[in-house]
N, C-alpha and C. Protein backbone atom coordinates (compact mmCIF):
# COMPACT_ATOMS: atom_id res chain seq x y z
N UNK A 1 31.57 194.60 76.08
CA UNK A 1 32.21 195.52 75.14
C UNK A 1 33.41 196.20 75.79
N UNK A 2 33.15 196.67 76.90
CA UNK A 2 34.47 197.33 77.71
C UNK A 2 35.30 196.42 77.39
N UNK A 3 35.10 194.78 78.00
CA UNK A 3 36.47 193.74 77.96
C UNK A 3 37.49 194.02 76.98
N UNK A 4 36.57 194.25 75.94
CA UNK A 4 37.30 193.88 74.50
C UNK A 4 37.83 195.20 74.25
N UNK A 5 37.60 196.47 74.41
CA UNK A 5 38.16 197.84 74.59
C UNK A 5 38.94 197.68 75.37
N UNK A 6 39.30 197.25 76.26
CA UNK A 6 40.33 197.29 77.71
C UNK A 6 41.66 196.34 76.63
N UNK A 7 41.13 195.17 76.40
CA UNK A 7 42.24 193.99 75.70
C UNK A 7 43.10 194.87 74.26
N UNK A 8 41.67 195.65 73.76
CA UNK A 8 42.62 195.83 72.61
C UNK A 8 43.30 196.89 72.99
N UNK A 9 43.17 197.96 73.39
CA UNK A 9 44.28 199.31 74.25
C UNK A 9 45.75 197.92 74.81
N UNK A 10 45.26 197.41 75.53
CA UNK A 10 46.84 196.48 75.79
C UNK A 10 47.48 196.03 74.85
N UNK A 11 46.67 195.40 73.96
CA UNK A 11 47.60 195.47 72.68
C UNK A 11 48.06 196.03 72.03
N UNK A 12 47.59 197.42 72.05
CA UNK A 12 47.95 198.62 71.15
C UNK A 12 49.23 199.17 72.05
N UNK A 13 49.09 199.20 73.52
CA UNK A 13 50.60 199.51 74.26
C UNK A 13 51.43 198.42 74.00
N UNK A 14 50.93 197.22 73.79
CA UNK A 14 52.00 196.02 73.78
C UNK A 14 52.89 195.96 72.09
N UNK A 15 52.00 196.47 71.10
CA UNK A 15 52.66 196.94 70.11
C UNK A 15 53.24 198.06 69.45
N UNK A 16 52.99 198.73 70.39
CA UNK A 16 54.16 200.34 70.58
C UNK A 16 55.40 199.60 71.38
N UNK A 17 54.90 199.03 72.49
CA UNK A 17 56.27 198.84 72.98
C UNK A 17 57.28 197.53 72.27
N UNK A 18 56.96 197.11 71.48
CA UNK A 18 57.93 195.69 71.05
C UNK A 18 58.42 196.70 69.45
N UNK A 19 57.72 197.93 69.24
CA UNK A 19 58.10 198.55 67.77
C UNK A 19 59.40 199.40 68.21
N UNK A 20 58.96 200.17 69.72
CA UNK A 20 60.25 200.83 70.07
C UNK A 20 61.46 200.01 70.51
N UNK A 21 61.51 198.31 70.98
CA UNK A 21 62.30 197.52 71.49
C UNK A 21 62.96 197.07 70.12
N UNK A 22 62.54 197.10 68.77
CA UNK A 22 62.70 196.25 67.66
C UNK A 22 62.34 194.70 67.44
N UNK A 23 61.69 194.35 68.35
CA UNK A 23 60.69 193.28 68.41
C UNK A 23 59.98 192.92 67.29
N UNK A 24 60.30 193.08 65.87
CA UNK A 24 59.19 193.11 64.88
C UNK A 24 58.46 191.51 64.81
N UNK A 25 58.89 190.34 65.25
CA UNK A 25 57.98 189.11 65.46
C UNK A 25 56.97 190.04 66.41
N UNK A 26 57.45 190.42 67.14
CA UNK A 26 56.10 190.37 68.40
C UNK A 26 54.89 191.36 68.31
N UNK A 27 55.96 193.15 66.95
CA UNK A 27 55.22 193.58 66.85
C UNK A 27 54.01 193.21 66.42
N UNK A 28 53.91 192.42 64.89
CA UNK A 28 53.50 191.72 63.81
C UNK A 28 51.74 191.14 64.38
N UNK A 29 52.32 190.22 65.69
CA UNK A 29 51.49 189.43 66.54
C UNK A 29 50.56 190.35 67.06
N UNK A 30 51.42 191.25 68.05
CA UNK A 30 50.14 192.49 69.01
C UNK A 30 49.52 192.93 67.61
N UNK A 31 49.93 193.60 66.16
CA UNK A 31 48.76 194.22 65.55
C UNK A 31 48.08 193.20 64.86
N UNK A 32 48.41 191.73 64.82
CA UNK A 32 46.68 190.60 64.45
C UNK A 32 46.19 190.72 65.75
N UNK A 33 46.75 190.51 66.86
CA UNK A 33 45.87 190.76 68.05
C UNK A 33 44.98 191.68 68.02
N UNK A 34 45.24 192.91 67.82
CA UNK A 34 44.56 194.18 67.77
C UNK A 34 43.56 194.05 66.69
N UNK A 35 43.63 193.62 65.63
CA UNK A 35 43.13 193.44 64.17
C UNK A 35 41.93 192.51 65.27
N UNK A 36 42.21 190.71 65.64
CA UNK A 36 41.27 190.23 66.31
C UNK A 36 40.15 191.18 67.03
N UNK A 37 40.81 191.66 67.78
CA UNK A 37 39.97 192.73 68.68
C UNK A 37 38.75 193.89 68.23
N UNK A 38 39.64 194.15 67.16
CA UNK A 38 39.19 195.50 66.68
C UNK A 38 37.64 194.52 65.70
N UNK A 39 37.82 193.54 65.15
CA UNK A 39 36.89 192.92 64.24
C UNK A 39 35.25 192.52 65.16
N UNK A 40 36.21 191.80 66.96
CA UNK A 40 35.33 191.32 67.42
C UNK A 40 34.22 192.64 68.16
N UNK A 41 35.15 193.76 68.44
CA UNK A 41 34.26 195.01 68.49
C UNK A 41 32.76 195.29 67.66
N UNK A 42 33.78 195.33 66.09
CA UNK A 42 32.06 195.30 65.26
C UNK A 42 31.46 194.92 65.03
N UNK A 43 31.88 193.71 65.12
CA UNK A 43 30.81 192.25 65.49
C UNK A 43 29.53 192.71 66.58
N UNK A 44 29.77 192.86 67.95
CA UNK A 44 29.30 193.02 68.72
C UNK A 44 28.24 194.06 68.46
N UNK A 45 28.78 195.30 68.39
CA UNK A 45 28.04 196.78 67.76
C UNK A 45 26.89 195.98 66.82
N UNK A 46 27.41 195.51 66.01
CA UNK A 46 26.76 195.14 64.78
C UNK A 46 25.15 194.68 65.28
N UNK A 47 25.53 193.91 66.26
CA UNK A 47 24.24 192.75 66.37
C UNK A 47 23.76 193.01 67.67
């Protein structure tokens, strides 16, 4: 569970930082990344 808390925080800095660069492809990507992350979290909890 940490892993996946640790991965999604990087994504969440990795999509602050491509929103302040104007990066919007990359933003787009880090928040499904994050979205991935955030899903496989409650998955886990869940079961």
């Amino acid at each position: 569970m940490s892993k996946l808390t640790k991965q999604y925080e990087q994504a969440k800095s990795n999509s602050k930082m491509y929103m302040q660069n104007g990066q919007i492809a990359a933003y787009l990507n880090a928040l499904l990344e994050m979205n991935k992350y955030k899903r496989l979290m409650v998955a886990v909890v869940a079961n």
